[in-house]
PDB file of N, CA and C in Angstrom:
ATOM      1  N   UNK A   1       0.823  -1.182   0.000  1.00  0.00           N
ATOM      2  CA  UNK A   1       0.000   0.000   0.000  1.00  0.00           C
ATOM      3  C   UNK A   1       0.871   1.251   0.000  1.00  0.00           C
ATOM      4  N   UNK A   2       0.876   2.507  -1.026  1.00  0.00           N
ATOM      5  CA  UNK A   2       0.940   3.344  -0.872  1.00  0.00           C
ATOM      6  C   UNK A   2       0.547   4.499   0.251  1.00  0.00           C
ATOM      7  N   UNK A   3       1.653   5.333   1.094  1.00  0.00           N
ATOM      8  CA  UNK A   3       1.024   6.376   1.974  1.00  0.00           C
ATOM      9  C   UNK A   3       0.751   6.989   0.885  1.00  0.00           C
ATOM     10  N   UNK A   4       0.060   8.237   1.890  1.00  0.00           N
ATOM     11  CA  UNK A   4      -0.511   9.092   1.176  1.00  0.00           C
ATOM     12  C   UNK A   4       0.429  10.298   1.617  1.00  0.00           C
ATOM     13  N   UNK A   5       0.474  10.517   0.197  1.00  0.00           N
ATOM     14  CA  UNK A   5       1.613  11.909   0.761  1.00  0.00           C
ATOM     15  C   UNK A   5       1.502  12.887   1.649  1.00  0.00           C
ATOM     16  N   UNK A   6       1.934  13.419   2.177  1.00  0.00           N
ATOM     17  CA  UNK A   6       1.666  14.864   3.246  1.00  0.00           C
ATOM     18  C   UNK A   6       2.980  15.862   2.812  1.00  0.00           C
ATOM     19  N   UNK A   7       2.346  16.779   1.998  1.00  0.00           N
ATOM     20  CA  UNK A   7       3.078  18.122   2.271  1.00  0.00           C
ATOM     21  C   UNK A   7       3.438  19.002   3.163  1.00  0.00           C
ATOM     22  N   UNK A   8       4.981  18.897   3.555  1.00  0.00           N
ATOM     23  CA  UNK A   8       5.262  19.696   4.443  1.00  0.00           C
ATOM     24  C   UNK A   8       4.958  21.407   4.428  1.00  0.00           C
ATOM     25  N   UNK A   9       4.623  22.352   5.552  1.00  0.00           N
ATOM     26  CA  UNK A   9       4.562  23.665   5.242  1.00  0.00           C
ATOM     27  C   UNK A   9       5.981  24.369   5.519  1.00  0.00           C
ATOM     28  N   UNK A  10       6.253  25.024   4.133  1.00  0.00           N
ATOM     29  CA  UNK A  10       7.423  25.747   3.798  1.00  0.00           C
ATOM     30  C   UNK A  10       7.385  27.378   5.043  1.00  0.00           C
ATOM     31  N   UNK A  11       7.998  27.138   6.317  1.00  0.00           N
ATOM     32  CA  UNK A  11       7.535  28.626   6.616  1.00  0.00           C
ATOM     33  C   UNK A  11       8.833  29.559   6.623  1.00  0.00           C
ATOM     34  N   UNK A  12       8.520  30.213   6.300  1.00  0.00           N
ATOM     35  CA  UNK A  12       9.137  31.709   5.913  1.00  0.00           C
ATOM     36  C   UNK A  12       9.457  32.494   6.699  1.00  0.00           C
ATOM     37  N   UNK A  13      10.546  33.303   6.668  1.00  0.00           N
ATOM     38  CA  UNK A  13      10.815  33.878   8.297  1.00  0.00           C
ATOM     39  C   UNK A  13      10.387  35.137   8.660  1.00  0.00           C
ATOM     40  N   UNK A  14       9.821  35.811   7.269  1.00  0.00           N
ATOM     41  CA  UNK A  14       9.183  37.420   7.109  1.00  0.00           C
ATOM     42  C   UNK A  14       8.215  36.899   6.427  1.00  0.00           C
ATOM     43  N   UNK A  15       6.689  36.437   6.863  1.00  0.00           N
ATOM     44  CA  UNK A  15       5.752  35.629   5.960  1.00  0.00           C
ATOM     45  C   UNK A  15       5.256  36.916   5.030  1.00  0.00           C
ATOM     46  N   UNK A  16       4.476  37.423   4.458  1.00  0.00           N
ATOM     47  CA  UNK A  16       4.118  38.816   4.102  1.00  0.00           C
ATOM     48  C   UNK A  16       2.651  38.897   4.506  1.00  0.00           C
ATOM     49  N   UNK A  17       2.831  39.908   4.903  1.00  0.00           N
ATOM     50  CA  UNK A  17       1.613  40.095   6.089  1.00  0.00           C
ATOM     51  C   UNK A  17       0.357  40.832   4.948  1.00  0.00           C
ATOM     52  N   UNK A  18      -0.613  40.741   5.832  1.00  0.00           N
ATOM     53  CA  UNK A  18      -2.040  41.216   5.056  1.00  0.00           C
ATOM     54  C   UNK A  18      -1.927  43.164   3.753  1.00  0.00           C
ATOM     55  N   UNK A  19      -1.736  42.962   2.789  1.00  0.00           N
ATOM     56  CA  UNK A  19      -1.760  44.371   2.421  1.00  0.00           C
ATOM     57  C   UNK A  19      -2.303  45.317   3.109  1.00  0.00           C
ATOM     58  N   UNK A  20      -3.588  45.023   3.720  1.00  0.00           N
ATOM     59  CA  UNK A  20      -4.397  46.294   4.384  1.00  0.00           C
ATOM     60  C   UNK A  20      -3.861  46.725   5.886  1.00  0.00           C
ATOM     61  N   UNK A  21      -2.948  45.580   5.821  1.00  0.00           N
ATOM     62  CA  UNK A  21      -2.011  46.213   7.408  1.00  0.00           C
ATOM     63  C   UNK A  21      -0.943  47.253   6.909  1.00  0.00           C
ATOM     64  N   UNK A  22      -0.460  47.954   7.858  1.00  0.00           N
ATOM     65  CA  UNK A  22      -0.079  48.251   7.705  1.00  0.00           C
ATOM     66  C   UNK A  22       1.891  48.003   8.222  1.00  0.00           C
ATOM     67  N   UNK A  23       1.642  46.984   8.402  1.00  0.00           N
ATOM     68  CA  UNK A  23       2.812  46.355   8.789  1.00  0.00           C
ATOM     69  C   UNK A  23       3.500  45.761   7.139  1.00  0.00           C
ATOM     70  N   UNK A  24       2.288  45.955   6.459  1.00  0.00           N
ATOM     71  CA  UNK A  24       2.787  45.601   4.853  1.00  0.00           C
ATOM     72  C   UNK A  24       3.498  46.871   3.926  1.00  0.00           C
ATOM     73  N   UNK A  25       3.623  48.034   4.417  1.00  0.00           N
ATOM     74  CA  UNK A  25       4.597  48.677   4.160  1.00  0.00           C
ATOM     75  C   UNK A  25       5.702  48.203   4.402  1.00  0.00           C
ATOM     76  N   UNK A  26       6.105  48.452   5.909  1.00  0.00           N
ATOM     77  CA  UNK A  26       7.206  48.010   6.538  1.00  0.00           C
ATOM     78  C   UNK A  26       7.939  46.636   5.506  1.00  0.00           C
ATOM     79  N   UNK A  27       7.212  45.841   5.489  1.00  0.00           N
ATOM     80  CA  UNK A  27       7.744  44.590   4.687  1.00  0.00           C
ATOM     81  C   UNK A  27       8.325  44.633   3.836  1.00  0.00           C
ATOM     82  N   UNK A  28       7.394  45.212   3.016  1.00  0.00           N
ATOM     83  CA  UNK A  28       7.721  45.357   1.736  1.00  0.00           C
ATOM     84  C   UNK A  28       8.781  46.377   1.452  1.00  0.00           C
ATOM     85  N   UNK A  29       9.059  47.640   2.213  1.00  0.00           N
ATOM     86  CA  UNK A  29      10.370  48.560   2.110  1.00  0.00           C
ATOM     87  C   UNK A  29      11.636  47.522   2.671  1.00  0.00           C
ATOM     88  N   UNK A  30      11.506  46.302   3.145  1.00  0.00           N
ATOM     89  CA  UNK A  30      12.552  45.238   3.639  1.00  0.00           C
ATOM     90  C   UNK A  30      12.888  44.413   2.583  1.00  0.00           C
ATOM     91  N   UNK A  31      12.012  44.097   1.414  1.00  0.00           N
ATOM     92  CA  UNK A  31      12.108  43.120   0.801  1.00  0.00           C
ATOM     93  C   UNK A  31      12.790  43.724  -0.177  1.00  0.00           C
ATOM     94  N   UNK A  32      13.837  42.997  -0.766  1.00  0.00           N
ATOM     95  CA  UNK A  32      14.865  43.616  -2.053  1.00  0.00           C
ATOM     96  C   UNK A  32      13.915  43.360  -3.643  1.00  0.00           C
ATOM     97  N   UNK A  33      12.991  42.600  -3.646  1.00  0.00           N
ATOM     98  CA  UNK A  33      12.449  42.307  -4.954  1.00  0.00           C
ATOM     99  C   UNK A  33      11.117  43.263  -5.059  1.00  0.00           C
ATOM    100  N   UNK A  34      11.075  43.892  -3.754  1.00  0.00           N
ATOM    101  CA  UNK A  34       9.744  45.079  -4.139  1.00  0.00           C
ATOM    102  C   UNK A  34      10.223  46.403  -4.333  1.00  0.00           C
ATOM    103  N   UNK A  35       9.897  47.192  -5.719  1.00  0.00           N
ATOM    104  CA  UNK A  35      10.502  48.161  -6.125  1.00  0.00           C
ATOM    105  C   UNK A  35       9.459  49.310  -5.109  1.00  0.00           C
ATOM    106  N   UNK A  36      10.030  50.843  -5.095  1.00  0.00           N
ATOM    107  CA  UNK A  36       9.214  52.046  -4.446  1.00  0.00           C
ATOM    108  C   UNK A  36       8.071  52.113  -5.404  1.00  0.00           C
ATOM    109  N   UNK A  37       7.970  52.126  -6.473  1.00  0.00           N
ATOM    110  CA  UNK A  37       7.155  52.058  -7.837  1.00  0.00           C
ATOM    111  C   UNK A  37       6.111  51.359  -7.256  1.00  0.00           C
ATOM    112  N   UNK A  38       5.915  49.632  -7.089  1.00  0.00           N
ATOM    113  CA  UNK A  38       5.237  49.244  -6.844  1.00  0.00           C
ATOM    114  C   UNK A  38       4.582  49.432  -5.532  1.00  0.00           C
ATOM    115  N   UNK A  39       5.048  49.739  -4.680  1.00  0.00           N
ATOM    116  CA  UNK A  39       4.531  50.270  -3.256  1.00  0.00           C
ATOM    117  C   UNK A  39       3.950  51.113  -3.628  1.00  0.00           C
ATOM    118  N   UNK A  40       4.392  52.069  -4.193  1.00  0.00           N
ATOM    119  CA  UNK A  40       3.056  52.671  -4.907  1.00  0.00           C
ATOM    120  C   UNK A  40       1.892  52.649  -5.469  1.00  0.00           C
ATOM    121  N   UNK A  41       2.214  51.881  -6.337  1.00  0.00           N
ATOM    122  CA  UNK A  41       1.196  51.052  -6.848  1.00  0.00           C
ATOM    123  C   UNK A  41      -0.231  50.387  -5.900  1.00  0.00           C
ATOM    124  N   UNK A  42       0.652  49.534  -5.268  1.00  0.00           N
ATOM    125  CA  UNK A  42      -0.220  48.799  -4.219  1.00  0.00           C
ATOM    126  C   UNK A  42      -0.347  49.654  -3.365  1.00  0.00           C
ATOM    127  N   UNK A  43      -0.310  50.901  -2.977  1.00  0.00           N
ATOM    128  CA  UNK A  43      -0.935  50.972  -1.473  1.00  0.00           C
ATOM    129  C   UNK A  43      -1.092  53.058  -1.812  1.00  0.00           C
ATOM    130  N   UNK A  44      -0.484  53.721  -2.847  1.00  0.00           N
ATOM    131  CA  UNK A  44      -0.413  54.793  -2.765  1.00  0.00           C
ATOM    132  C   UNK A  44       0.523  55.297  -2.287  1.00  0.00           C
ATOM    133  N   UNK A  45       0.855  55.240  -1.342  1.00  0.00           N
ATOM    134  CA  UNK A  45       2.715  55.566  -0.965  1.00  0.00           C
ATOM    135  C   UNK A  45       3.923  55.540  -1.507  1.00  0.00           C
ATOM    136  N   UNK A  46       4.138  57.200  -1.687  1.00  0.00           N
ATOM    137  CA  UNK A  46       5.240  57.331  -2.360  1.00  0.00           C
ATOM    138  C   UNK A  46       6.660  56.932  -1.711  1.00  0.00           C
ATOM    139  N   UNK A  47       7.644  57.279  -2.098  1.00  0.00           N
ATOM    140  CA  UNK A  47       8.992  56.918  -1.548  1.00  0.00           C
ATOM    141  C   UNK A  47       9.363  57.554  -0.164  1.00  0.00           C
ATOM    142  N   UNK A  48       9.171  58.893  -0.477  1.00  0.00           N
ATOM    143  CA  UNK A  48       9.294  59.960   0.768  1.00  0.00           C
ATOM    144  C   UNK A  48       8.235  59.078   2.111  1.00  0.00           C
ATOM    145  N   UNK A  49       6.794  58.877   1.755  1.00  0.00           N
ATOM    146  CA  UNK A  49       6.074  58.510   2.519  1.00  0.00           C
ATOM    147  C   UNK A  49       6.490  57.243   3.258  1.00  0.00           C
ATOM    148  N   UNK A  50       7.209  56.300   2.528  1.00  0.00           N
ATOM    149  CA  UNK A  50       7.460  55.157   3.100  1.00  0.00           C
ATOM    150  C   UNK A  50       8.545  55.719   4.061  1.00  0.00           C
ATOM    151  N   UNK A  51       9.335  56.332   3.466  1.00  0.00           N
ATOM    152  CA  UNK A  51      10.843  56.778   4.671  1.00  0.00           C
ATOM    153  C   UNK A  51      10.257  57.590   6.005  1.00  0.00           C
ATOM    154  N   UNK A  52       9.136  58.017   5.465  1.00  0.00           N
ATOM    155  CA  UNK A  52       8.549  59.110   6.984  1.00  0.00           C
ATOM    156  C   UNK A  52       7.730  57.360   7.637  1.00  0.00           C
ATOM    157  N   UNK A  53       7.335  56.574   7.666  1.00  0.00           N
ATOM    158  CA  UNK A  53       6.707  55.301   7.827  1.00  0.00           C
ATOM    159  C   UNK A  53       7.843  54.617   8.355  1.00  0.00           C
ATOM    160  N   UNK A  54       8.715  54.145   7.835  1.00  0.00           N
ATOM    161  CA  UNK A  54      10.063  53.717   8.120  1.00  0.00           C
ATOM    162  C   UNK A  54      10.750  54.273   9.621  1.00  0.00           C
ATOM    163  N   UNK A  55      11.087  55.991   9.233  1.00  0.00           N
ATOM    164  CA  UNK A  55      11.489  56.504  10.354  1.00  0.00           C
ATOM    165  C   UNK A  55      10.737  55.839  11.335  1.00  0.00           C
ATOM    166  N   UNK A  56       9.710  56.533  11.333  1.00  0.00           N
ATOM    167  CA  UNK A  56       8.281  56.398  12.840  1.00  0.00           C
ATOM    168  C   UNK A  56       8.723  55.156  13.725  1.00  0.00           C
ATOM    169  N   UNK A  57       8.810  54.265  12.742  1.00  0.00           N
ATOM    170  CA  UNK A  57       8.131  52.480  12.570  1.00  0.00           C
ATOM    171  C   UNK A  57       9.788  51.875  13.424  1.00  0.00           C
ATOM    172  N   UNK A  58      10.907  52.000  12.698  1.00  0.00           N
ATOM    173  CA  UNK A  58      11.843  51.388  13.195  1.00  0.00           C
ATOM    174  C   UNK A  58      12.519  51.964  14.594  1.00  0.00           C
ATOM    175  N   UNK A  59      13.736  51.677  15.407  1.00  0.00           N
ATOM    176  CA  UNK A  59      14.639  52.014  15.748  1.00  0.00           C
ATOM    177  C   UNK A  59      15.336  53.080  14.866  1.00  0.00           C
ATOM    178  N   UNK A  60      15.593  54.142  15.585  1.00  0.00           N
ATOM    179  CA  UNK A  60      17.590  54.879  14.779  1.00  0.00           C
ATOM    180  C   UNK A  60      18.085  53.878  14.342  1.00  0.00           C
ATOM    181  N   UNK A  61      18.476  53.002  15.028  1.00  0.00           N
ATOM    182  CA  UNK A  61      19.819  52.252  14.066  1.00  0.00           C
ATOM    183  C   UNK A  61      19.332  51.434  13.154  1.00  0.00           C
ATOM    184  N   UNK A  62      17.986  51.133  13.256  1.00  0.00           N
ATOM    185  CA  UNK A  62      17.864  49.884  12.241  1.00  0.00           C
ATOM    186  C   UNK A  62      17.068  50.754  10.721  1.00  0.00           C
ATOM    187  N   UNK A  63      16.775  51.990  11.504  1.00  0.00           N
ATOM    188  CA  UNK A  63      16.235  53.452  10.103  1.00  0.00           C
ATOM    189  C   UNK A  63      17.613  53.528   9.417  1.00  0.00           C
ATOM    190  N   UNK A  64      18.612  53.687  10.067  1.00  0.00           N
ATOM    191  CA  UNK A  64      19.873  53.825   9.296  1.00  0.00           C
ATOM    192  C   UNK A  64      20.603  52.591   8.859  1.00  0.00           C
ATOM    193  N   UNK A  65      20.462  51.408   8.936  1.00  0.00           N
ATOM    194  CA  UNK A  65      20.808  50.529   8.064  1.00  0.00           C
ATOM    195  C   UNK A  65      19.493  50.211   7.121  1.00  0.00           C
ATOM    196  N   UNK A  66      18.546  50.043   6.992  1.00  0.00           N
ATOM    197  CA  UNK A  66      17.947  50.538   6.261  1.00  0.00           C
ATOM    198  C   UNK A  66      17.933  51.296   4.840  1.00  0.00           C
ATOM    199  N   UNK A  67      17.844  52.582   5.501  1.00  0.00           N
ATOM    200  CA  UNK A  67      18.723  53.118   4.714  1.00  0.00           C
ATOM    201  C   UNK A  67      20.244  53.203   3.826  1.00  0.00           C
ATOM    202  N   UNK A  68      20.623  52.676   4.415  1.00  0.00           N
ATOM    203  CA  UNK A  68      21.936  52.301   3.700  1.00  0.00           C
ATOM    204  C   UNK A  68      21.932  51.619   2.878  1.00  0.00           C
ATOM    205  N   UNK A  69      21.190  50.552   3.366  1.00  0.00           N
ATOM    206  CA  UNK A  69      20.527  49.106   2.292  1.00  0.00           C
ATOM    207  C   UNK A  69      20.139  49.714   0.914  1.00  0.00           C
ATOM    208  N   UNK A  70      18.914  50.428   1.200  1.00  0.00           N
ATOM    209  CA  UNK A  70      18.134  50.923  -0.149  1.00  0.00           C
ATOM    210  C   UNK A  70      18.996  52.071  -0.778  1.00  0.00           C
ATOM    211  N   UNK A  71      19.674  52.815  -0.210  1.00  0.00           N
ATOM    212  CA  UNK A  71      20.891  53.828  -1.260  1.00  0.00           C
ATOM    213  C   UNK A  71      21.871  52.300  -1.718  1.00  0.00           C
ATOM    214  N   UNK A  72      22.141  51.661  -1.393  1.00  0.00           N
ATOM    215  CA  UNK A  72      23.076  50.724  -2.162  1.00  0.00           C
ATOM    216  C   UNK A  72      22.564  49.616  -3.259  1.00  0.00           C
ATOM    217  N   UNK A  73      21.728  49.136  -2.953  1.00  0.00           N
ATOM    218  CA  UNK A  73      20.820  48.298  -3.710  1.00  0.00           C
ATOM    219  C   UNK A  73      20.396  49.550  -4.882  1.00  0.00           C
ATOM    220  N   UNK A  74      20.164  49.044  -6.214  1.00  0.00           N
ATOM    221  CA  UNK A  74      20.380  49.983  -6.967  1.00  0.00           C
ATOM    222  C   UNK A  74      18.552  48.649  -7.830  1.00  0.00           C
ATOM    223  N   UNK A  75      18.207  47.607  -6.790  1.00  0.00           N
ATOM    224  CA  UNK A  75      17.135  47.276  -7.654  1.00  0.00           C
ATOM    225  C   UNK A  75      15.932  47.804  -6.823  1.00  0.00           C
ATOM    226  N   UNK A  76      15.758  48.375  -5.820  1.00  0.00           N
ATOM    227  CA  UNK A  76      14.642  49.354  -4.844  1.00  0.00           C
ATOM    228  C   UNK A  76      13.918  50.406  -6.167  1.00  0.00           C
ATOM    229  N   UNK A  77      15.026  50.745  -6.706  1.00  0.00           N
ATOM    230  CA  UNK A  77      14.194  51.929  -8.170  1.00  0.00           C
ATOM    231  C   UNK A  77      14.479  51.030  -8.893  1.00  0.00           C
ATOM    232  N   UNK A  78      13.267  51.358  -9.713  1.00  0.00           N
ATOM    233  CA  UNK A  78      13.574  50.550 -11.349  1.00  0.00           C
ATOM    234  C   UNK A  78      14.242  51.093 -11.717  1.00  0.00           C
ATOM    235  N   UNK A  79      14.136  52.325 -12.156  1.00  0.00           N
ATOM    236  CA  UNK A  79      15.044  52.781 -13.296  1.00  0.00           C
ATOM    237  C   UNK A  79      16.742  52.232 -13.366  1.00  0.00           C
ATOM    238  N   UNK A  80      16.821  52.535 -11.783  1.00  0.00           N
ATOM    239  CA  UNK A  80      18.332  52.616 -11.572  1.00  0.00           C
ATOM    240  C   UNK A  80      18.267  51.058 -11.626  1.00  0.00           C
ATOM    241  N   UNK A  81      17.791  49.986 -11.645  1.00  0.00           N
ATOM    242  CA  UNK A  81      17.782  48.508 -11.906  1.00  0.00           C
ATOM    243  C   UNK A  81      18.137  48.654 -13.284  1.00  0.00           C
ATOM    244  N   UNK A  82      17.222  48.954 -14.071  1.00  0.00           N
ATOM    245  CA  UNK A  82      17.394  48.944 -15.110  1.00  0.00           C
ATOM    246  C   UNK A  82      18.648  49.211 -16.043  1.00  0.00           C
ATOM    247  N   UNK A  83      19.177  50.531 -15.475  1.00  0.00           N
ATOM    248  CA  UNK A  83      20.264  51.047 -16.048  1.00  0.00           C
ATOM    249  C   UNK A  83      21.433  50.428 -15.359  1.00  0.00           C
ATOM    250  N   UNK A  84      21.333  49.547 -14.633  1.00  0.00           N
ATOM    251  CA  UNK A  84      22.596  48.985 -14.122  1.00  0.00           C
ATOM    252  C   UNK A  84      22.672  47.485 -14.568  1.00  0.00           C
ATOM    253  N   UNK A  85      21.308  47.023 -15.512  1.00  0.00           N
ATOM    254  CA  UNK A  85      21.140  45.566 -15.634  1.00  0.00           C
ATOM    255  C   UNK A  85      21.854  46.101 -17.375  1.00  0.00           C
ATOM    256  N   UNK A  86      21.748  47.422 -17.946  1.00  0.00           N
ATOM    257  CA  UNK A  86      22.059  47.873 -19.294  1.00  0.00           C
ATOM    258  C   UNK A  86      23.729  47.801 -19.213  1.00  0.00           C
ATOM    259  N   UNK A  87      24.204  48.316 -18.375  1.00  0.00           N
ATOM    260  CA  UNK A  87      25.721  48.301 -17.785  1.00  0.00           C
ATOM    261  C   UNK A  87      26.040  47.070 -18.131  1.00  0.00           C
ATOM    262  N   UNK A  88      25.774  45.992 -17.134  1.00  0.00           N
ATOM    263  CA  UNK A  88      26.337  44.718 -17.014  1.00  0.00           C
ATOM    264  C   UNK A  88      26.525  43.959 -18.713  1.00  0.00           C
ATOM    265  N   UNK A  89      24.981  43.795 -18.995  1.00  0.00           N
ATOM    266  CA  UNK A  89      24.978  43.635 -20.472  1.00  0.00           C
ATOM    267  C   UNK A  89      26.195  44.202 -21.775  1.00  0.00           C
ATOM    268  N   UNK A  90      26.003  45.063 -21.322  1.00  0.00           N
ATOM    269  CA  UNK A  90      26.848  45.840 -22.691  1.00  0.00           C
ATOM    270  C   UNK A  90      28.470  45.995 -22.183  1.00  0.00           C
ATOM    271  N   UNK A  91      28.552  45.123 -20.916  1.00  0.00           N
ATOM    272  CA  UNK A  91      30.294  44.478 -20.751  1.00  0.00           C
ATOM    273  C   UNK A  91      30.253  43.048 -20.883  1.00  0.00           C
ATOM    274  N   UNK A  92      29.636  43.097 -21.178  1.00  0.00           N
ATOM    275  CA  UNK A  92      29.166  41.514 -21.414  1.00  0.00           C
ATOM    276  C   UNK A  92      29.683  41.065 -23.147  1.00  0.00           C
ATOM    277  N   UNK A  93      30.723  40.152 -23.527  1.00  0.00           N
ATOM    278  CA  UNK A  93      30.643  40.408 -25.117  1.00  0.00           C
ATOM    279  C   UNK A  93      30.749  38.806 -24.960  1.00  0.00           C
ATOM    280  N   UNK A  94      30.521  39.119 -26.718  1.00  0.00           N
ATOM    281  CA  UNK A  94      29.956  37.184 -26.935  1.00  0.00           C
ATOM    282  C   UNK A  94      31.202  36.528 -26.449  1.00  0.00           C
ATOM    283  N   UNK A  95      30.910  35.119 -26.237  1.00  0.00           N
ATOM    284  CA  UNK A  95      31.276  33.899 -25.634  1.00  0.00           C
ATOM    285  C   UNK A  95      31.604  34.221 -23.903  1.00  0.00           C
ATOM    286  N   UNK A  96      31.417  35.594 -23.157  1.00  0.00           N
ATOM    287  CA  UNK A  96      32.253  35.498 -22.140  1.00  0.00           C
ATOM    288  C   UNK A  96      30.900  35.088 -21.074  1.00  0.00           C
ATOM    289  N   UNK A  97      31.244  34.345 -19.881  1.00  0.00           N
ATOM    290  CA  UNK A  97      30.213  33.775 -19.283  1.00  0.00           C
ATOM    291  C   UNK A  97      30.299  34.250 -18.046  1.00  0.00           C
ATOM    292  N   UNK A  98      29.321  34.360 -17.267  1.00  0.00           N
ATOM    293  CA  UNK A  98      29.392  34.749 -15.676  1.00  0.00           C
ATOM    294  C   UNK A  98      29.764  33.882 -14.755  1.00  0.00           C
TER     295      UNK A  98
END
């Protein structure tokens, strides 16, 4: 006789919390794959707004790494994703591999 399978639950250590919380800002200004654009998008909050949210919300020290994070990470803005994914590419010449 075959068991019957049981899927284990995958848990996550920052699960993403309900959009209408507001703890889903916070998250999402943590997460490296959510651009300011789309926070926008989803919730109306601009960039400035999230950093005044941010301030409030964190510690000093953890507002300033934070911050540091998102000035260095260059995929938080698209654009600047973009123009740095154009960079890589165009040093990129045929046959050479990553």
């Amino acid at each position: 006789m075959k068991k019957k399978g049981h899927r284990p639950v995958t848990r996550v250590k920052n699960p993403e919390p309900n959009l209408e919380s507001p703890d889903w800002v916070i998250w999402a200004a943590w997460a490296d794959r959510i651009t300011f654009e789309e926070i926008e998008k989803r919730t109306g909050y601009r960039e400035s707004d999230v950093i005044k949210i941010m301030r409030r919300s964190l510690k000093p020290s953890s507002f300033r790494l934070w911050r540091k994070r998102v000035n260095q990470k260059s995929i938080k803005h698209r654009k600047k994703f973009e123009y740095s994914r154009k960079q890589i590419t165009s040093k990129i010449k045929k046959g050479d591999y990553l």
